[in-house]
C-alpha atoms as a PDB file:
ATOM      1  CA  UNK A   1      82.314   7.016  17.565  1.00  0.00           C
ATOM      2  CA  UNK A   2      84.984   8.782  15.367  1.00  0.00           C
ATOM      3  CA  UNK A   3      82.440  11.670  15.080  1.00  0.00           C
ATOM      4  CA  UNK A   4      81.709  12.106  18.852  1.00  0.00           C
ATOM      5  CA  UNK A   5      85.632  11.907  19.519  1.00  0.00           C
ATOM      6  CA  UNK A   6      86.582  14.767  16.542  1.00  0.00           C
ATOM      7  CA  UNK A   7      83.420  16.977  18.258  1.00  0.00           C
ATOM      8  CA  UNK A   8      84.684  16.162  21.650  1.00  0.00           C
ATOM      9  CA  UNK A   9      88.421  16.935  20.963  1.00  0.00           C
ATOM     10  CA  UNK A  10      87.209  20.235  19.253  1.00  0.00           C
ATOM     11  CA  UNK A  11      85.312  20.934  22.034  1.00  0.00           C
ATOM     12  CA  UNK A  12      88.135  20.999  24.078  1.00  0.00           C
ATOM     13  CA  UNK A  13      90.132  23.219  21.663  1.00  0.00           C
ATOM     14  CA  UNK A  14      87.548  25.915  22.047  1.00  0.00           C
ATOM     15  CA  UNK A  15      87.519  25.612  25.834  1.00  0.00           C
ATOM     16  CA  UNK A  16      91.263  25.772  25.573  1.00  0.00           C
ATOM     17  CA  UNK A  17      91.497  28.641  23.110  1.00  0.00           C
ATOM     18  CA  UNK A  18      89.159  30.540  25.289  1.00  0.00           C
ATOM     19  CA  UNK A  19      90.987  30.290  28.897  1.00  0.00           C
ATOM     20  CA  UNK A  20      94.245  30.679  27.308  1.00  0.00           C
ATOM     21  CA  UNK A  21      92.493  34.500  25.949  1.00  0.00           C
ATOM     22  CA  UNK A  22      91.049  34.960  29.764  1.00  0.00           C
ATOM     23  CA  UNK A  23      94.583  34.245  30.860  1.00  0.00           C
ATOM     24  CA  UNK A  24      96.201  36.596  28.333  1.00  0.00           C
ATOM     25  CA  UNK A  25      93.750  39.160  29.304  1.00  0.00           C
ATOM     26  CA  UNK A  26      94.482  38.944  32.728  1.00  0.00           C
ATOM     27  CA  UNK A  27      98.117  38.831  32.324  1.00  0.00           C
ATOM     28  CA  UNK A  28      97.798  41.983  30.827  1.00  0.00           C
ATOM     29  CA  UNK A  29      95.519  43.673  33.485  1.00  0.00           C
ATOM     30  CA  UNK A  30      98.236  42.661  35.524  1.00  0.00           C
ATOM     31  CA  UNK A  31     100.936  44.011  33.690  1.00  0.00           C
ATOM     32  CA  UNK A  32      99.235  46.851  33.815  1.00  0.00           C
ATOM     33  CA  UNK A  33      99.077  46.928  37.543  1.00  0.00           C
ATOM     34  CA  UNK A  34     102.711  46.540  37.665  1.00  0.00           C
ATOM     35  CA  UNK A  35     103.326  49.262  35.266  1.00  0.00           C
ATOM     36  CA  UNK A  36     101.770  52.107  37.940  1.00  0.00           C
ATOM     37  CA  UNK A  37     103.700  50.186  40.010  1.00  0.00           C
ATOM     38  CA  UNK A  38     106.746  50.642  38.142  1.00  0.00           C
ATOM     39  CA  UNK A  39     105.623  54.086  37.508  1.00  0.00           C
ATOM     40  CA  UNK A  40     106.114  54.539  41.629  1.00  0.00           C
ATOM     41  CA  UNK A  41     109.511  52.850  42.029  1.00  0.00           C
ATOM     42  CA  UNK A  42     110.653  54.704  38.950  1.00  0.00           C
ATOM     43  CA  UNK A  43     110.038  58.233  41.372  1.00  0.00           C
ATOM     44  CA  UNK A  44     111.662  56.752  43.807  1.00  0.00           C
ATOM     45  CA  UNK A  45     114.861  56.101  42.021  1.00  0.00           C
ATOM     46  CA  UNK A  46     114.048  59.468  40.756  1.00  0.00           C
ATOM     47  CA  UNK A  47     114.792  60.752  44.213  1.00  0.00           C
ATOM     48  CA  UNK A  48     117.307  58.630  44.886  1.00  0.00           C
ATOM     49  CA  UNK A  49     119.560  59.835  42.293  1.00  0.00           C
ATOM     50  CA  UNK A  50     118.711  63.477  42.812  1.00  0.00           C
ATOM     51  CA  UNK A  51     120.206  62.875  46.222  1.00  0.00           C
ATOM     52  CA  UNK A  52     123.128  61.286  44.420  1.00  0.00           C
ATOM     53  CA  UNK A  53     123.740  63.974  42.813  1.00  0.00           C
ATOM     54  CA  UNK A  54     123.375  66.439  45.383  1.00  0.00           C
ATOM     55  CA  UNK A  55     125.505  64.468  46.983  1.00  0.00           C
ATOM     56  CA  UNK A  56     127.758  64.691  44.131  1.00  0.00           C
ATOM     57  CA  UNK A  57     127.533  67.985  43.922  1.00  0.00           C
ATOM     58  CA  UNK A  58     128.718  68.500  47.753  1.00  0.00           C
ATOM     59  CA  UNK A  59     132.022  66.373  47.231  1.00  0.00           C
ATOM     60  CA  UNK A  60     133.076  67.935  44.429  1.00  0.00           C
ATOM     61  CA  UNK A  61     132.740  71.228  46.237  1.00  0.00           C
ATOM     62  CA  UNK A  62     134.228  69.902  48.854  1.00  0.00           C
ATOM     63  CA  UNK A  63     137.620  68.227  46.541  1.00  0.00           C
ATOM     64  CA  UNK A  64     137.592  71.612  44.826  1.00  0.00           C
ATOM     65  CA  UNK A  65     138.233  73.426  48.322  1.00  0.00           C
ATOM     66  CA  UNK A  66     140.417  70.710  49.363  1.00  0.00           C
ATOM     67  CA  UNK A  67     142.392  71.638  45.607  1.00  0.00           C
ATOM     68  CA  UNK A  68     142.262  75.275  46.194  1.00  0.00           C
ATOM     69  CA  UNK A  69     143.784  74.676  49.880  1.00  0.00           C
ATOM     70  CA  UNK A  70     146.149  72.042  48.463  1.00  0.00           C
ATOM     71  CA  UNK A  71     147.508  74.587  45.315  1.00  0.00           C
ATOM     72  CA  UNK A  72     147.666  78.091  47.199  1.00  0.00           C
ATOM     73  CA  UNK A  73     148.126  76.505  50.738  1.00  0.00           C
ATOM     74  CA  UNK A  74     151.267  77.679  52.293  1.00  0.00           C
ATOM     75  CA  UNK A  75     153.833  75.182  52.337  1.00  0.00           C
ATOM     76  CA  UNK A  76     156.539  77.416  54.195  1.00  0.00           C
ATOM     77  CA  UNK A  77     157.527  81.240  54.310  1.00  0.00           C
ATOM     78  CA  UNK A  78     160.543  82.970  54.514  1.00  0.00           C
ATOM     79  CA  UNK A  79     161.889  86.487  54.763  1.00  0.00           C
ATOM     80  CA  UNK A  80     164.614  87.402  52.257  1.00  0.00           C
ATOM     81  CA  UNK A  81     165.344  90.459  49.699  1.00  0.00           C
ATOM     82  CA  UNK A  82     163.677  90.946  46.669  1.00  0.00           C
ATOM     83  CA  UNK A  83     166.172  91.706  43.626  1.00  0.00           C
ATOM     84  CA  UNK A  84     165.305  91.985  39.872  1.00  0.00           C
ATOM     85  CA  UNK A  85     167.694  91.411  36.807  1.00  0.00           C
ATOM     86  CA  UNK A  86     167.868  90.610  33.374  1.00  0.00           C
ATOM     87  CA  UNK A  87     168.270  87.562  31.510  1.00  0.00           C
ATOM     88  CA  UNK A  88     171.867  89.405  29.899  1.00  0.00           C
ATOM     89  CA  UNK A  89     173.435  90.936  33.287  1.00  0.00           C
ATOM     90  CA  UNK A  90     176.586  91.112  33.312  1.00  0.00           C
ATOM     91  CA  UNK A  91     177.146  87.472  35.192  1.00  0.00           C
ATOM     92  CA  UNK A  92     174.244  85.775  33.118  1.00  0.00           C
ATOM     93  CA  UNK A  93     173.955  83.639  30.175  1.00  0.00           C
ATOM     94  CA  UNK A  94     170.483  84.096  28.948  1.00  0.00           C
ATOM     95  CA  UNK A  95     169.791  80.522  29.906  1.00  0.00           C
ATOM     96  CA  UNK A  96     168.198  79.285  33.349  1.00  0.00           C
ATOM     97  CA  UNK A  97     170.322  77.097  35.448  1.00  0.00           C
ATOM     98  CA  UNK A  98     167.323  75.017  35.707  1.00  0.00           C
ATOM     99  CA  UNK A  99     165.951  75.158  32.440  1.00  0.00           C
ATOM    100  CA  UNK A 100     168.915  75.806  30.282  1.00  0.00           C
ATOM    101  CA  UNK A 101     166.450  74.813  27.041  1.00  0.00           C
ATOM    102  CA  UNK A 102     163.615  78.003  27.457  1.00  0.00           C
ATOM    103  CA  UNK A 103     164.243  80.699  24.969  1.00  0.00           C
ATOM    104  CA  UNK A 104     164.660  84.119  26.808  1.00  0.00           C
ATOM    105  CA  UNK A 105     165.837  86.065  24.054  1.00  0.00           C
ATOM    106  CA  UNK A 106     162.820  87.527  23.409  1.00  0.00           C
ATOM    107  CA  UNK A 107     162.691  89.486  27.050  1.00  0.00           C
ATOM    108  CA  UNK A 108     160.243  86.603  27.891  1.00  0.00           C
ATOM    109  CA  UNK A 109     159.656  86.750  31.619  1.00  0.00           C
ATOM    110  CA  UNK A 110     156.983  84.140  32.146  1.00  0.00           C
ATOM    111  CA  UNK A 111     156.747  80.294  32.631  1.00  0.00           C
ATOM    112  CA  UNK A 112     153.384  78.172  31.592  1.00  0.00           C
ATOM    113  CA  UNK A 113     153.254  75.762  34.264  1.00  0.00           C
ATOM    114  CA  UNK A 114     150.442  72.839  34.361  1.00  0.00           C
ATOM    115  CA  UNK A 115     149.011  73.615  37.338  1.00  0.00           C
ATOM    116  CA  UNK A 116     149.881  77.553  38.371  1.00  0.00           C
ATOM    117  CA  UNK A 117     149.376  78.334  34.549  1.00  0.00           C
ATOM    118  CA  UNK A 118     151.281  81.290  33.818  1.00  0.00           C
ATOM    119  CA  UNK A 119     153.749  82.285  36.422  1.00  0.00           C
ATOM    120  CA  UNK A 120     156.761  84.645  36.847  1.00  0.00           C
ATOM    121  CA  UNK A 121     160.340  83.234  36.644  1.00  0.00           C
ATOM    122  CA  UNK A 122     163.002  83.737  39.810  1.00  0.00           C
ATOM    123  CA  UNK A 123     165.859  82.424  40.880  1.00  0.00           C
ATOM    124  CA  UNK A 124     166.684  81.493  44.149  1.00  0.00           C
ATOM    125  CA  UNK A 125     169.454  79.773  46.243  1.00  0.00           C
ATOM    126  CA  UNK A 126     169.466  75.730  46.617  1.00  0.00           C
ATOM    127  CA  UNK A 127     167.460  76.399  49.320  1.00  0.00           C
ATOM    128  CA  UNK A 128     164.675  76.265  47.307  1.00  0.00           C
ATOM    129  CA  UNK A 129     164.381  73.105  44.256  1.00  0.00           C
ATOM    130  CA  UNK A 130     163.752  73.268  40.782  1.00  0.00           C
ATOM    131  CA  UNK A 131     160.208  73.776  39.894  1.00  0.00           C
ATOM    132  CA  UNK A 132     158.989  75.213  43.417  1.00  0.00           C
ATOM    133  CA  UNK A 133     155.622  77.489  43.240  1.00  0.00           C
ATOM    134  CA  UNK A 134     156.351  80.845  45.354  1.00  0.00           C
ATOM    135  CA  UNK A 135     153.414  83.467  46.398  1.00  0.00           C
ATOM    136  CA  UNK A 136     154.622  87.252  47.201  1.00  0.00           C
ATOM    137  CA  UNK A 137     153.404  90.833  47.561  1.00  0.00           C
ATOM    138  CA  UNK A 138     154.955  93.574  45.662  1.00  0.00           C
ATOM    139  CA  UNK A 139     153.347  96.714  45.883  1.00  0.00           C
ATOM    140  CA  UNK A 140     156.081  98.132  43.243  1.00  0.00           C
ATOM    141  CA  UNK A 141     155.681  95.359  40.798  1.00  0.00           C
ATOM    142  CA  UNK A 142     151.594  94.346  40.771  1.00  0.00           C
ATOM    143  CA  UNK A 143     148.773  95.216  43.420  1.00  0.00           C
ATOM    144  CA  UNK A 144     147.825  91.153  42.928  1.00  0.00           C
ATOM    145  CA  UNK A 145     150.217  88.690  44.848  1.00  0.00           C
ATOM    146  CA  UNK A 146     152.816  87.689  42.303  1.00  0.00           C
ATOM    147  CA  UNK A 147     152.963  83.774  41.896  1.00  0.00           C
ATOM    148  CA  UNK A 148     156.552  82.713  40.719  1.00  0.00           C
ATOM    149  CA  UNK A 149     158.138  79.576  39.814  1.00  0.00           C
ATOM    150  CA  UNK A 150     162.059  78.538  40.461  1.00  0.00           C
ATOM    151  CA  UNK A 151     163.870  78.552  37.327  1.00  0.00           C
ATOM    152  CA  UNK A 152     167.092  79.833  37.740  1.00  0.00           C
ATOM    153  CA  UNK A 153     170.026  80.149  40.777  1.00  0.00           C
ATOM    154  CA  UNK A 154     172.855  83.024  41.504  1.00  0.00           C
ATOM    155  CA  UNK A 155     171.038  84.170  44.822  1.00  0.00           C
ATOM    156  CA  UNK A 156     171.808  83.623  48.536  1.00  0.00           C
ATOM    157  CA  UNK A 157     169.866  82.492  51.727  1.00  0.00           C
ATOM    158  CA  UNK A 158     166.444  83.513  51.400  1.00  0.00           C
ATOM    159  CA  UNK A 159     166.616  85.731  48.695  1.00  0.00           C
ATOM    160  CA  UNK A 160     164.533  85.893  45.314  1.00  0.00           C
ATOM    161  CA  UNK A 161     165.556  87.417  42.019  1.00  0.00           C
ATOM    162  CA  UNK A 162     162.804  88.375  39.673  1.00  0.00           C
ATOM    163  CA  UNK A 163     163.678  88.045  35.836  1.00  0.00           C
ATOM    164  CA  UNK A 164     162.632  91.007  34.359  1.00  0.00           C
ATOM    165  CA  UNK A 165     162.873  91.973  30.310  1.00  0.00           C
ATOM    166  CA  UNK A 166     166.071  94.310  31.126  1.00  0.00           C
ATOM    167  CA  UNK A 167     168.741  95.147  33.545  1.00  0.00           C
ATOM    168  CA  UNK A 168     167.272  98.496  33.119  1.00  0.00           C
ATOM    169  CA  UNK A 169     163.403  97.497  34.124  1.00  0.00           C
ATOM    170  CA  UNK A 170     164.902  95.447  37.079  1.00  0.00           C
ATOM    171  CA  UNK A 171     166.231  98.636  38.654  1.00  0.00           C
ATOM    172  CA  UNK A 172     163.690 101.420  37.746  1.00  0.00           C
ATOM    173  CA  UNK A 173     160.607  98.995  38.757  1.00  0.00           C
ATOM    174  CA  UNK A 174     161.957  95.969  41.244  1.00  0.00           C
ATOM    175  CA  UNK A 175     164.754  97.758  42.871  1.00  0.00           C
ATOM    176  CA  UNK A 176     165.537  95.829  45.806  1.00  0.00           C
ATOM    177  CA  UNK A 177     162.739  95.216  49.037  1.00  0.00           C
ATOM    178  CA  UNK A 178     162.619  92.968  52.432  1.00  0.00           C
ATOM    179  CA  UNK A 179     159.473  90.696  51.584  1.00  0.00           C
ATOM    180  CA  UNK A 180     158.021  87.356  52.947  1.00  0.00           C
ATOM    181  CA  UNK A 181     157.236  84.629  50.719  1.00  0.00           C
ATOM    182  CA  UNK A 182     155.210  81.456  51.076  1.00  0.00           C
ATOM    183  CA  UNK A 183     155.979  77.856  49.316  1.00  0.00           C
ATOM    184  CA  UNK A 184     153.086  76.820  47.484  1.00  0.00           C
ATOM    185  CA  UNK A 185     154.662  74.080  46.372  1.00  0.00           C
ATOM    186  CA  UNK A 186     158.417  72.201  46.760  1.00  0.00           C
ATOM    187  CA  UNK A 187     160.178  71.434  43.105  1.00  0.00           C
ATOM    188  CA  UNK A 188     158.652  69.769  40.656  1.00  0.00           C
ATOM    189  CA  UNK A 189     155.706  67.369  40.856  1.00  0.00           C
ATOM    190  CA  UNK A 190     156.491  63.950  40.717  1.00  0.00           C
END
């Protein structure tokens, strides 16, 4: 009786063993039916995140216009004269009323600003802050619109004075012109 039990249990172990291998075998057929499957959502997120970033692509063209139209967008314009002068003229001090701390000793002409990059220097009256971003044409002084930052004061009205690396370049090259100018931007950022 012990002997038909053992051969009984053992026969069950082999019947056990062998549909637990037909279920791993078909387990596997079926992962392999939802690999190709996979395969097919796989393309489709494929496509989906070439249209992302197409998408992509289109906004940041369109917040790069928006930037351009934002940093060289007129602000305001106004009609004044167009002076030039040194940073030692007779009623200067070789420092900017602005920016007393920049070193102009050097007949340095030029301000690196963060977002214009390298700009001219003027001065202006109060109507104008600290720190604003002016555009101009100036036939006599570049064929390229000259971009210009606020640095300095000792002008009235509308007026602009453009520091130049003499008294003597001032005259000779800036002389004095009616031009229009347009804000690009109002002071400093805050």
């Amino acid at each position: 009786m012990k002997g038909k039990k053992l051969s009984y249990i053992k026969n069950i172990l082999k019947i056990s063993i062998i549909i637990t291998f037909l279920f791993c075998l078909k387990t596997t057929s079926y992962e392999k039916e939802t690999l190709s499957t996979n395969e097919n959502v796989n393309k489709s997120i494929d496509l989906s995140t070439m249209a992302i970033y197409i998408n992509k692509e289109e906004e940041e063209k369109a917040n790069n216009e928006a930037l351009q139209k934002y940093l060289w967008g007129s602000l305001d314009s106004y009609t004044g004269d167009l002076t030039g002068y040194g940073a030692y003229c007779p009623l200067c001090s070789g420092h900017l009323a602005c920016m007393s701390s920049l070193d102009l000793s050097n007949g340095r002409t030029t301000y690196e600003d963060k977002t214009y990059g390298e700009v001219r220097i003027v001065a202006s009256s109060k109507n104008l802050a600290c720190g604003s971003i002016i555009r101009f044409n100036s036939p006599k002084i570049s064929k390229d619109p000259v971009i210009a930052i606020v640095l300095d004061r000792g002008v009235l009205g509308n007026d602009i004075d453009l520091l130049s690396s003499s008294e003597e370049y001032a005259l000779k090259y800036v002389g004095r012109s009616k031009i229009t100018y347009d804000v690009l931007r109002a002071g400093w950022e805050k």
